[in-house]
PDB file of N, CA and C in Angstrom:
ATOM      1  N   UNK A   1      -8.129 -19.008 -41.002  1.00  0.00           N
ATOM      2  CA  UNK A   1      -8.094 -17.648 -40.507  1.00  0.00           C
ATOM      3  C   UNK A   1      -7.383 -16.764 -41.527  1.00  0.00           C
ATOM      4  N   UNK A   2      -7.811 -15.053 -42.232  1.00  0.00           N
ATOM      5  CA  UNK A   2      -7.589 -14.997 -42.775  1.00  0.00           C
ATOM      6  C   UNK A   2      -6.168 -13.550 -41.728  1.00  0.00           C
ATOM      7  N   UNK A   3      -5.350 -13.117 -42.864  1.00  0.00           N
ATOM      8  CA  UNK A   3      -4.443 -12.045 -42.161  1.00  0.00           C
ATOM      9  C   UNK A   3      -5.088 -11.299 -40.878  1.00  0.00           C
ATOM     10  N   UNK A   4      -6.215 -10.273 -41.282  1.00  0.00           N
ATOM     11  CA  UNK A   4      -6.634  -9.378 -40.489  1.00  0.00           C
ATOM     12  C   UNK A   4      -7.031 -10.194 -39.033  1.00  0.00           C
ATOM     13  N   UNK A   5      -7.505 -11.008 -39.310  1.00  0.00           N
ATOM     14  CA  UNK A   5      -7.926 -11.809 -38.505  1.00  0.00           C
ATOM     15  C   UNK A   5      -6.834 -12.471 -37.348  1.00  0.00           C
ATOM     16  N   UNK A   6      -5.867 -12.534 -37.796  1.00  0.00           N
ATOM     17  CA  UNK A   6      -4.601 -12.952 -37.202  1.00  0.00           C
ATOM     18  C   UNK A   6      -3.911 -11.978 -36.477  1.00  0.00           C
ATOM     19  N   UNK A   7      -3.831 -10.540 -37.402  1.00  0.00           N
ATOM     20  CA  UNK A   7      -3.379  -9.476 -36.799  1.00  0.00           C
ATOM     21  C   UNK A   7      -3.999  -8.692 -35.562  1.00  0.00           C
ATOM     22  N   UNK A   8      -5.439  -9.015 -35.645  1.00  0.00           N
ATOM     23  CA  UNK A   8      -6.135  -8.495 -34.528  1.00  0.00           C
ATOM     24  C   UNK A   8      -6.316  -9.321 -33.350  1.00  0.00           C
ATOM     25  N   UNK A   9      -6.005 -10.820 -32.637  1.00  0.00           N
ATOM     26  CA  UNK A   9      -5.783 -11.159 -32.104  1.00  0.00           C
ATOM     27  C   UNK A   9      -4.156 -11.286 -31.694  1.00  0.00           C
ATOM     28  N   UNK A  10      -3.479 -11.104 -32.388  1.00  0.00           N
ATOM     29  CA  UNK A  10      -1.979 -10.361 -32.225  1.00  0.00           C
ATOM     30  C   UNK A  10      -2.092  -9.118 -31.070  1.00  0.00           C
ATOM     31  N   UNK A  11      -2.841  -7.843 -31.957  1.00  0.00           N
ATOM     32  CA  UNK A  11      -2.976  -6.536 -31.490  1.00  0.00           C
ATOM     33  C   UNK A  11      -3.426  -6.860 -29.781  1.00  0.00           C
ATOM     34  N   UNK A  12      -4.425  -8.111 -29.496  1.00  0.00           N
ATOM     35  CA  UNK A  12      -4.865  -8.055 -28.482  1.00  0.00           C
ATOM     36  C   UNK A  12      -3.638  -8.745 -27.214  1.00  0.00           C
ATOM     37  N   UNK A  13      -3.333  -9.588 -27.778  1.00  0.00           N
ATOM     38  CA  UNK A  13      -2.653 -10.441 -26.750  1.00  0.00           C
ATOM     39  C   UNK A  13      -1.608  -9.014 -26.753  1.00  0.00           C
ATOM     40  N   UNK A  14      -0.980  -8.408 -27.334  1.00  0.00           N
ATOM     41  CA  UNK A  14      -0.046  -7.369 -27.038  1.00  0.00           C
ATOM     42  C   UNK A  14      -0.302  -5.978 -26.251  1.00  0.00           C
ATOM     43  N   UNK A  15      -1.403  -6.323 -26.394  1.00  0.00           N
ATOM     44  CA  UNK A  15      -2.521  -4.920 -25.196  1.00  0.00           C
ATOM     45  C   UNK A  15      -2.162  -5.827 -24.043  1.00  0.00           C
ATOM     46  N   UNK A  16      -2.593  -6.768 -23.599  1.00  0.00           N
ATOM     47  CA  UNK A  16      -2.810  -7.273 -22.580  1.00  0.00           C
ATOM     48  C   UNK A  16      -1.798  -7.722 -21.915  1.00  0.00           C
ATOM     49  N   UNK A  17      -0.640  -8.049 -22.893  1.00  0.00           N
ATOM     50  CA  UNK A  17       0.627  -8.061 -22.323  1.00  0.00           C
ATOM     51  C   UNK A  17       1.478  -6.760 -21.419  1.00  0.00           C
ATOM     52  N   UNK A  18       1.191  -5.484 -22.159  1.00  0.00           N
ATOM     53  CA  UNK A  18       1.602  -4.281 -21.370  1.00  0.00           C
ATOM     54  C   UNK A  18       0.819  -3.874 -20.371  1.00  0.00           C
ATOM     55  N   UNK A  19      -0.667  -4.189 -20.706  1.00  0.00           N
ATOM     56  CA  UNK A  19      -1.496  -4.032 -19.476  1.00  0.00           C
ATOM     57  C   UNK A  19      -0.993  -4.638 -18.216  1.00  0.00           C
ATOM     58  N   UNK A  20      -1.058  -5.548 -18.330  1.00  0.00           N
ATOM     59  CA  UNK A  20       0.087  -6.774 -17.623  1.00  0.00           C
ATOM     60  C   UNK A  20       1.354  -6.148 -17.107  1.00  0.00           C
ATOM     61  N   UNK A  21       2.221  -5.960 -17.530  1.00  0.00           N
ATOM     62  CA  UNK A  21       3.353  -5.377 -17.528  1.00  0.00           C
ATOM     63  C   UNK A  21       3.132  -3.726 -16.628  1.00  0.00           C
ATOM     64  N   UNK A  22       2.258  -2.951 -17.019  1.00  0.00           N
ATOM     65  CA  UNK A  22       2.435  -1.876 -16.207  1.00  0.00           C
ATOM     66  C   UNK A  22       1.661  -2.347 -15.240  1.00  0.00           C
ATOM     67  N   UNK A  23       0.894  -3.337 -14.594  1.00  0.00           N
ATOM     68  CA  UNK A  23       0.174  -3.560 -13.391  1.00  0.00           C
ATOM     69  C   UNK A  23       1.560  -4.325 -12.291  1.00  0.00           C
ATOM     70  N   UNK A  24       2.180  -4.647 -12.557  1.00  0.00           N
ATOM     71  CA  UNK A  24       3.474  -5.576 -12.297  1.00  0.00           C
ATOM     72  C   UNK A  24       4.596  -4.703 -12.050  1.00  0.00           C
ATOM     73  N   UNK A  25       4.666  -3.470 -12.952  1.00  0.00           N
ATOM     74  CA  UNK A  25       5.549  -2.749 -12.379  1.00  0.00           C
ATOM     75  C   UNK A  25       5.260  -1.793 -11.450  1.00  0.00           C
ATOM     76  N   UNK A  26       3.514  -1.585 -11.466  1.00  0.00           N
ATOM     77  CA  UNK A  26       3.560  -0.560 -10.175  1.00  0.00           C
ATOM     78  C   UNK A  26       3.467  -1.366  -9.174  1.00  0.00           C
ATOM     79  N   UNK A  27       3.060  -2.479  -8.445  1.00  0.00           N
ATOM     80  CA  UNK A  27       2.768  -3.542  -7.324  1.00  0.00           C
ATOM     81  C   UNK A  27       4.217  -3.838  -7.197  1.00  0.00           C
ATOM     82  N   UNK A  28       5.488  -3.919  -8.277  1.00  0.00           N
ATOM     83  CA  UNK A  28       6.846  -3.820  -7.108  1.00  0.00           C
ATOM     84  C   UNK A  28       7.110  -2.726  -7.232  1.00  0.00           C
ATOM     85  N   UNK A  29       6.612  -1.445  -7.579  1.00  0.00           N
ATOM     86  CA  UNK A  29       7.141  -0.054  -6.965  1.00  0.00           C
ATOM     87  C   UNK A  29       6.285   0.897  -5.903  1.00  0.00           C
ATOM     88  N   UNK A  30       5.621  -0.221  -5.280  1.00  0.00           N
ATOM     89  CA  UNK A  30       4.563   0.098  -4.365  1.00  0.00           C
ATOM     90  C   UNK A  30       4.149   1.745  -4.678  1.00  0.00           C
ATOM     91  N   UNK A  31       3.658   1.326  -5.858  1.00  0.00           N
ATOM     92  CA  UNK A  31       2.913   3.222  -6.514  1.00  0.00           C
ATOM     93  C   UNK A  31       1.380   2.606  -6.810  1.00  0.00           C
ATOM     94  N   UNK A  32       1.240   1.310  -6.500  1.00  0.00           N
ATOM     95  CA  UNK A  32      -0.418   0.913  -7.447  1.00  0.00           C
ATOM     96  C   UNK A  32      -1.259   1.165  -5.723  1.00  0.00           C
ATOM     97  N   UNK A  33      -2.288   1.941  -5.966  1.00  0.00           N
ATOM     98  CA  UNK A  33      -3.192   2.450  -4.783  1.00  0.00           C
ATOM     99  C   UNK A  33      -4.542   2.476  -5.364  1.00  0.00           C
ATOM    100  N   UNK A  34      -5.017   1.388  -5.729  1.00  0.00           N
ATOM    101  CA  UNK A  34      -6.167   0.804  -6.428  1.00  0.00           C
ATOM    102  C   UNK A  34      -7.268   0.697  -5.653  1.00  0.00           C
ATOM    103  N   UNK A  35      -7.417   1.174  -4.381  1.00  0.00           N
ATOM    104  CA  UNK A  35      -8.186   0.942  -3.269  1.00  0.00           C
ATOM    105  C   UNK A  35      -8.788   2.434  -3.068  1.00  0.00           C
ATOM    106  N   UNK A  36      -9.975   2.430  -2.829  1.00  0.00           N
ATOM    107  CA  UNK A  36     -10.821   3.333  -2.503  1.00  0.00           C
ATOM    108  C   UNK A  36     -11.387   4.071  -1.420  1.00  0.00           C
ATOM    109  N   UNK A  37     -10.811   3.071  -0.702  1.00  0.00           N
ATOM    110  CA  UNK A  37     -11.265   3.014   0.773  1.00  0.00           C
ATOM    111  C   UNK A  37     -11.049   4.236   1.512  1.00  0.00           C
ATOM    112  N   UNK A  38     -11.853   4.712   2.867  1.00  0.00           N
ATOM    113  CA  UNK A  38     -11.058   5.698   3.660  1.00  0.00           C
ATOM    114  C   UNK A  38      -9.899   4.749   4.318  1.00  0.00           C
ATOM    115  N   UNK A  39      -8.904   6.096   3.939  1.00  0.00           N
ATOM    116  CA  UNK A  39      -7.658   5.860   5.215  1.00  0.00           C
ATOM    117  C   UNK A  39      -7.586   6.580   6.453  1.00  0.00           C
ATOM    118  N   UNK A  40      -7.272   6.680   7.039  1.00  0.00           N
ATOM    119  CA  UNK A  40      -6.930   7.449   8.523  1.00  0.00           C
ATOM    120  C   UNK A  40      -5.346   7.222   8.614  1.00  0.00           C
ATOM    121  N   UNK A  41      -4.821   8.703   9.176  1.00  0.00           N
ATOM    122  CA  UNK A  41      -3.541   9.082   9.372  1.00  0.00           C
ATOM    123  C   UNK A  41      -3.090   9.208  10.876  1.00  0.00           C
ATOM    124  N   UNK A  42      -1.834   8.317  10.997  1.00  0.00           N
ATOM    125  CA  UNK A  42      -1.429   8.545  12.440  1.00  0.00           C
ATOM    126  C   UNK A  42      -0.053   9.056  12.546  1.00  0.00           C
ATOM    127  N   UNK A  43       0.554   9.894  12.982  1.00  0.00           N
ATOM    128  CA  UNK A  43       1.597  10.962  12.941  1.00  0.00           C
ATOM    129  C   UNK A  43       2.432  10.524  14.295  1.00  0.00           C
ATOM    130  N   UNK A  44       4.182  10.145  14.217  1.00  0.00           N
ATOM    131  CA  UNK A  44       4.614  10.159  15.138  1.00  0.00           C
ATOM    132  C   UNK A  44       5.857  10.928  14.815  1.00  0.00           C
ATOM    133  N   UNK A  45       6.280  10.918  16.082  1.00  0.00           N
ATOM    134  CA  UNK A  45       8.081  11.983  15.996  1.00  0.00           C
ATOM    135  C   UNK A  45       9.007  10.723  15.877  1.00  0.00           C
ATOM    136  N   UNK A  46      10.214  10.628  15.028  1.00  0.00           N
ATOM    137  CA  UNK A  46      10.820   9.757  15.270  1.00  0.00           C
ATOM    138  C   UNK A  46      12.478  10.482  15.664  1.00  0.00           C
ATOM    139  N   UNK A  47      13.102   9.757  16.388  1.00  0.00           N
ATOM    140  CA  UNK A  47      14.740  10.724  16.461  1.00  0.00           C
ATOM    141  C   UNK A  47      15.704  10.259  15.602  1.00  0.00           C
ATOM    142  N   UNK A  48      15.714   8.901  15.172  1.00  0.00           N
ATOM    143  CA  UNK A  48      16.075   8.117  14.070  1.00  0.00           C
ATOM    144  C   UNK A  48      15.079   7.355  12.837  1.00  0.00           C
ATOM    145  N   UNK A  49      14.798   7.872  11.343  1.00  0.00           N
ATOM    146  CA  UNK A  49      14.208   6.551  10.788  1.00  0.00           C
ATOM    147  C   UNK A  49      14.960   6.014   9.950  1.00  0.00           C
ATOM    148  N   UNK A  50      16.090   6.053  10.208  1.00  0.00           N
ATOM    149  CA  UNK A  50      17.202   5.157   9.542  1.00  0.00           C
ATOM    150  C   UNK A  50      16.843   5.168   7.507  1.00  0.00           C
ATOM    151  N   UNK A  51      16.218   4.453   7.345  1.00  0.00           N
ATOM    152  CA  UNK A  51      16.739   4.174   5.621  1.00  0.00           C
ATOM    153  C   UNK A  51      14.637   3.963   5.563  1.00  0.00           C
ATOM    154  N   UNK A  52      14.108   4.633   6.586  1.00  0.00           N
ATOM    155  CA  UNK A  52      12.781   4.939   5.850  1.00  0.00           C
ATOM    156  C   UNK A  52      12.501   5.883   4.922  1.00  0.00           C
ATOM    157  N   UNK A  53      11.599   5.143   3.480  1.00  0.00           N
ATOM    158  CA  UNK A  53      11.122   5.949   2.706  1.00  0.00           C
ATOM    159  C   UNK A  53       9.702   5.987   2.499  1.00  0.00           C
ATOM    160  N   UNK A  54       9.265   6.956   2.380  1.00  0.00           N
ATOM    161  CA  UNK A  54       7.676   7.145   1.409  1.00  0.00           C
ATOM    162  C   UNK A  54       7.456   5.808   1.114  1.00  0.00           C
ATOM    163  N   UNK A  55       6.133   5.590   1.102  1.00  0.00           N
ATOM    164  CA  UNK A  55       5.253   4.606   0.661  1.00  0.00           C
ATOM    165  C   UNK A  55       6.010   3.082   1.114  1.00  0.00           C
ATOM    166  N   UNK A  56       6.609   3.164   1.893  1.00  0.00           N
ATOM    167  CA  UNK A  56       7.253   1.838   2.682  1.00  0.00           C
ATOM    168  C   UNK A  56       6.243   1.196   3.814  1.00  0.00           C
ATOM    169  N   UNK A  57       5.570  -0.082   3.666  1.00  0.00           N
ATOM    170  CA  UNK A  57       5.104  -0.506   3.812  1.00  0.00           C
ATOM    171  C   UNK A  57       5.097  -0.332   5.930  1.00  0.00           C
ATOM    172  N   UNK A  58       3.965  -0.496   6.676  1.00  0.00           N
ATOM    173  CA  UNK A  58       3.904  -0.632   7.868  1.00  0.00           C
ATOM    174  C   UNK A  58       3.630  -2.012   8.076  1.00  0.00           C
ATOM    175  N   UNK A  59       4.223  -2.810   8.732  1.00  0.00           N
ATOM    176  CA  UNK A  59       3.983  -3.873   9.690  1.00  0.00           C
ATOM    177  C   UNK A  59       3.611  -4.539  11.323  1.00  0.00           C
ATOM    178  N   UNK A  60       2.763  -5.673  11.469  1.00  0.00           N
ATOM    179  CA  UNK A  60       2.472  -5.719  12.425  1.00  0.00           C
ATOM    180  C   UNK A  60       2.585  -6.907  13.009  1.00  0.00           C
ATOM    181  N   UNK A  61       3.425  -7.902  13.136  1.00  0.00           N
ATOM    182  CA  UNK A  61       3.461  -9.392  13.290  1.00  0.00           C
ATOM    183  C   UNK A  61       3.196  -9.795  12.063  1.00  0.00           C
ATOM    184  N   UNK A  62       4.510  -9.368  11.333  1.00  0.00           N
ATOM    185  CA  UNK A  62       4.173  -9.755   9.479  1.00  0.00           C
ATOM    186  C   UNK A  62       2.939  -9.159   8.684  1.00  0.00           C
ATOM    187  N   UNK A  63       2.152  -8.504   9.197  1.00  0.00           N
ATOM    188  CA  UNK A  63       1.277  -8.280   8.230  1.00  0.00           C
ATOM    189  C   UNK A  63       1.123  -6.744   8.106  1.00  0.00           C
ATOM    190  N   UNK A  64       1.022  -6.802   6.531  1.00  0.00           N
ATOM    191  CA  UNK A  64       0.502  -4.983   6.346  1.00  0.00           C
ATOM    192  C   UNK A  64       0.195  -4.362   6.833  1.00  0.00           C
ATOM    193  N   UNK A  65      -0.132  -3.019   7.749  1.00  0.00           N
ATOM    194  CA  UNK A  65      -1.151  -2.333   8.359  1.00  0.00           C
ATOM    195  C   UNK A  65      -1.586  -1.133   7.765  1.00  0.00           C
ATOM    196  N   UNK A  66      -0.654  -0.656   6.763  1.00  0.00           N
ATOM    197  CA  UNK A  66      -0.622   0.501   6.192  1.00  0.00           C
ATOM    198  C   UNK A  66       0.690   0.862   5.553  1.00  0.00           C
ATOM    199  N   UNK A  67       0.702   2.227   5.122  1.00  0.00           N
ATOM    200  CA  UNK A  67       2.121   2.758   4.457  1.00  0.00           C
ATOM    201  C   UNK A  67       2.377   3.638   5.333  1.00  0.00           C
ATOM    202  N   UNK A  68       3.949   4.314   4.578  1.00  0.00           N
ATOM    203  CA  UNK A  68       4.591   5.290   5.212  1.00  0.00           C
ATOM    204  C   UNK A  68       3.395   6.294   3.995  1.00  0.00           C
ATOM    205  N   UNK A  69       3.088   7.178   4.662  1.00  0.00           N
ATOM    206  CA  UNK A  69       2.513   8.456   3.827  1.00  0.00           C
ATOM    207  C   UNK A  69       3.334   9.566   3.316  1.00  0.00           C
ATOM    208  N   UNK A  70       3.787  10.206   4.548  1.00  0.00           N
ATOM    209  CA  UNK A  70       4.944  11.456   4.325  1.00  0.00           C
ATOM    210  C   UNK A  70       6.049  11.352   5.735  1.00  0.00           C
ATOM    211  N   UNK A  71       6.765  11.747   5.295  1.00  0.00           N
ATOM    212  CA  UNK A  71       8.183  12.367   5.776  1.00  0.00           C
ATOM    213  C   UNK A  71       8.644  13.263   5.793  1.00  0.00           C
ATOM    214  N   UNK A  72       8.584  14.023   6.984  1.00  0.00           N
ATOM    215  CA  UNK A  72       8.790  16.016   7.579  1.00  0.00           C
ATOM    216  C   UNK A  72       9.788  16.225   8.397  1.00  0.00           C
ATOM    217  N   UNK A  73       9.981  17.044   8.624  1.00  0.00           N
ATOM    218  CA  UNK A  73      11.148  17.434   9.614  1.00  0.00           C
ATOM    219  C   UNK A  73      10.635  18.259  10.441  1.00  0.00           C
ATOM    220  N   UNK A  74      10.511  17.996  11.945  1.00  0.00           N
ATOM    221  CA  UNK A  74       9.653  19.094  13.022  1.00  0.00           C
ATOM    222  C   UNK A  74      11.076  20.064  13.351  1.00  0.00           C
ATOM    223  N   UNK A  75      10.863  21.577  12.650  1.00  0.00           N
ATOM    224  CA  UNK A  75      11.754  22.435  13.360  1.00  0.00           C
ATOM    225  C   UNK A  75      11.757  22.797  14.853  1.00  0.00           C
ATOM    226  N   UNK A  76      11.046  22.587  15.324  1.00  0.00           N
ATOM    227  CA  UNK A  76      10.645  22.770  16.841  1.00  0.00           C
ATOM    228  C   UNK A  76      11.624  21.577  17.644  1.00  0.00           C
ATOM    229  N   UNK A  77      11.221  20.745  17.149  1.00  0.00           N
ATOM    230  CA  UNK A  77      11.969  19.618  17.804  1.00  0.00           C
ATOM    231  C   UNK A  77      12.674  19.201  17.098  1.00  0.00           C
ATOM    232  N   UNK A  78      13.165  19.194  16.550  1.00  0.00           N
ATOM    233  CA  UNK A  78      14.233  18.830  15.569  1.00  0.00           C
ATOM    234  C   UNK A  78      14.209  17.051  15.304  1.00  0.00           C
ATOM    235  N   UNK A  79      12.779  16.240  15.160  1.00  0.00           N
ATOM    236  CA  UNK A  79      12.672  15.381  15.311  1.00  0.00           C
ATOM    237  C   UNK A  79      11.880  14.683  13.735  1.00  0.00           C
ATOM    238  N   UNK A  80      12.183  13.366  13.047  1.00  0.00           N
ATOM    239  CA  UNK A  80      11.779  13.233  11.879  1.00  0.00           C
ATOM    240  C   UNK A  80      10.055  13.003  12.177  1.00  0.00           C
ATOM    241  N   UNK A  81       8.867  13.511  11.591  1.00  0.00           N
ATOM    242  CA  UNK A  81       7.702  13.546  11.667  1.00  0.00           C
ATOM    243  C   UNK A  81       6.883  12.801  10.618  1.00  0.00           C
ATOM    244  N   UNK A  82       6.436  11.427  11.082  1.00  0.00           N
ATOM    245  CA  UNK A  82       6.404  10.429   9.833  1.00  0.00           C
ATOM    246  C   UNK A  82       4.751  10.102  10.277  1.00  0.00           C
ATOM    247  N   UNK A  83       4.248  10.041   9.046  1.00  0.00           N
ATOM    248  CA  UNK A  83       2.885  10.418   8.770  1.00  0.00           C
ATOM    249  C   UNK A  83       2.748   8.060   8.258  1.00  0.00           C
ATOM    250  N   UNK A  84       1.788   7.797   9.003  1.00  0.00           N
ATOM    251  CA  UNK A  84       1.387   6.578   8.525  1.00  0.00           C
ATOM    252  C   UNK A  84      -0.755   6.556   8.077  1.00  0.00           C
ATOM    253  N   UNK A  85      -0.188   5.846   6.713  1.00  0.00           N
ATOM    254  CA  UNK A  85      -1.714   5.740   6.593  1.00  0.00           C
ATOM    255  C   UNK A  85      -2.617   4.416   6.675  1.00  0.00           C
ATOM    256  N   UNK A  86      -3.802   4.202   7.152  1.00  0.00           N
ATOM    257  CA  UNK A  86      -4.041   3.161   7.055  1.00  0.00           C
ATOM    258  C   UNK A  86      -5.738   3.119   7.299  1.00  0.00           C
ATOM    259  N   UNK A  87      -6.096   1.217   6.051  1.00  0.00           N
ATOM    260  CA  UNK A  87      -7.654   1.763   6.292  1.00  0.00           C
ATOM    261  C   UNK A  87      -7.863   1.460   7.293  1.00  0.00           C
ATOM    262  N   UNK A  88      -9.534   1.868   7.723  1.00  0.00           N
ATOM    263  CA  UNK A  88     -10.275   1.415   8.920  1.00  0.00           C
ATOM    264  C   UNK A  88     -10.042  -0.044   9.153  1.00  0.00           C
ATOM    265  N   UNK A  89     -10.062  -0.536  10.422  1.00  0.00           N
ATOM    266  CA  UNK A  89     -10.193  -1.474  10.790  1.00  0.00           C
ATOM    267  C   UNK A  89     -11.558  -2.431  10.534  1.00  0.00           C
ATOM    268  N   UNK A  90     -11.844  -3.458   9.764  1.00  0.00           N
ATOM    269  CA  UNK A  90     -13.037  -4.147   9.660  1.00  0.00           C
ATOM    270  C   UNK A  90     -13.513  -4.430  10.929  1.00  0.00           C
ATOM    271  N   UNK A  91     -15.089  -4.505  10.955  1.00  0.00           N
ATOM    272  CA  UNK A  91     -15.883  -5.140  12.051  1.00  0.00           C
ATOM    273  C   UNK A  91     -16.247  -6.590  12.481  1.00  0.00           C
ATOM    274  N   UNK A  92     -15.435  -7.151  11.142  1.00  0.00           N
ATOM    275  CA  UNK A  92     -14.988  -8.996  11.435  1.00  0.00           C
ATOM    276  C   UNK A  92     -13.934  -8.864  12.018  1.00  0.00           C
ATOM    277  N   UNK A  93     -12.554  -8.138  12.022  1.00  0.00           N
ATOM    278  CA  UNK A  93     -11.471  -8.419  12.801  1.00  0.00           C
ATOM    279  C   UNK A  93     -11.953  -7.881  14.079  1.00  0.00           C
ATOM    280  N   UNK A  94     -12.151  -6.777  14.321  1.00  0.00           N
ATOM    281  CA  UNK A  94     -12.114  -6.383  15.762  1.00  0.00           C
ATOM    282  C   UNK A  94     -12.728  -7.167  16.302  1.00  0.00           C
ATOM    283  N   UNK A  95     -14.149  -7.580  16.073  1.00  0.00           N
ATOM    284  CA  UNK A  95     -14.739  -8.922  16.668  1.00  0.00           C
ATOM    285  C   UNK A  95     -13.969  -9.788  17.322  1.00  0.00           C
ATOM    286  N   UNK A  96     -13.555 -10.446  15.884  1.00  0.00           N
ATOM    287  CA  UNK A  96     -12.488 -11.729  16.507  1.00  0.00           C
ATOM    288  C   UNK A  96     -11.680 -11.460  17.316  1.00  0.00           C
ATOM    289  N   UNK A  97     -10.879 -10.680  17.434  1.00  0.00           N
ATOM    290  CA  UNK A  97     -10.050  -9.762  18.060  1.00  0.00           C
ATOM    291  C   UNK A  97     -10.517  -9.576  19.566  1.00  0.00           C
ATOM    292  N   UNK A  98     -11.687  -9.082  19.504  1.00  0.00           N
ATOM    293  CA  UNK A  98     -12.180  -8.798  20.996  1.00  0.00           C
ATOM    294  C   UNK A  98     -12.855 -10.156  21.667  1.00  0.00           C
ATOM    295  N   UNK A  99     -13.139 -11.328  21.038  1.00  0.00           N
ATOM    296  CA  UNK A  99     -13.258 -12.355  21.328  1.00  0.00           C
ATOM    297  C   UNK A  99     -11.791 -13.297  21.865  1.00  0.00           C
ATOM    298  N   UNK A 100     -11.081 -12.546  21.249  1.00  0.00           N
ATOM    299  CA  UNK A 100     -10.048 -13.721  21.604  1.00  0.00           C
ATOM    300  C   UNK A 100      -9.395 -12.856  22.909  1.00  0.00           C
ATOM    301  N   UNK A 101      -9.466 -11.712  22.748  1.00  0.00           N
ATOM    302  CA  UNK A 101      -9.325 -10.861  24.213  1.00  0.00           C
ATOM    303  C   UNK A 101     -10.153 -11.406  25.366  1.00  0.00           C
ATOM    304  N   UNK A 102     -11.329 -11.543  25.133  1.00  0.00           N
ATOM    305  CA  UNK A 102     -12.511 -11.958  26.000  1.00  0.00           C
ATOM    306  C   UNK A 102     -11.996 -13.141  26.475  1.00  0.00           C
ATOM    307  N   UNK A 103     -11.684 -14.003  26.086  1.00  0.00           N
ATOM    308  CA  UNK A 103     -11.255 -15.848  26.023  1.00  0.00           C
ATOM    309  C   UNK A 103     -10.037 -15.749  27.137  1.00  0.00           C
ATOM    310  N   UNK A 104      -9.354 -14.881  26.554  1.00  0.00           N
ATOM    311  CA  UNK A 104      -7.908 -14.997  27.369  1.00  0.00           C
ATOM    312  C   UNK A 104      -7.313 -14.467  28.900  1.00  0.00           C
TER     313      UNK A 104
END
């Protein structure tokens, strides 16, 4: 193998390393939103959300359901107004879902 030849598989593995590297740092700064999908927004009042922030994950019996979207303050009610986003529900889960409803 001659120099150039060496240097340009260098050049590559070092692309792919930062490529790497910035995909890794947005997935733990929950900023990577690589998904296309529609979301749908559901809005509640809260009177406490303690140490909730933006883009903080929603849960449901351990599992994802969505994010925190936004965080408002209702002057009317003087109550915190927290915006959750999340995609549609698939037509394989609800199925199963309504099957195991059906069963029980």
């Amino acid at each position: 193998m001659n120099r150039s030849t060496i240097d340009l598989w260098v050049g590559v593995f070092v692309v792919a390393g930062i490529a790497g590297l910035l995909f890794l740092a947005l997935k733990v700064g929950n900023l990577a939103s690589f998904s296309t999908s529609q979301m749908y927004q559901v809005q509640a009042k809260f009177a406490n959300i303690g140490g909730l922030k933006a883009r903080a994950p929603v849960k449901s019996a351990g599992v994802v359901i969505g994010r925190v979207a936004d965080i408002r303050f209702d002057n009317e009610s003087y109550e915190a107004l927290v915006a959750r986003s999340s995609p549609p529900a698939s037509s394989a889960s609800s199925t199963s879902a309504s099957k195991r409803a059906a069963t029980a």
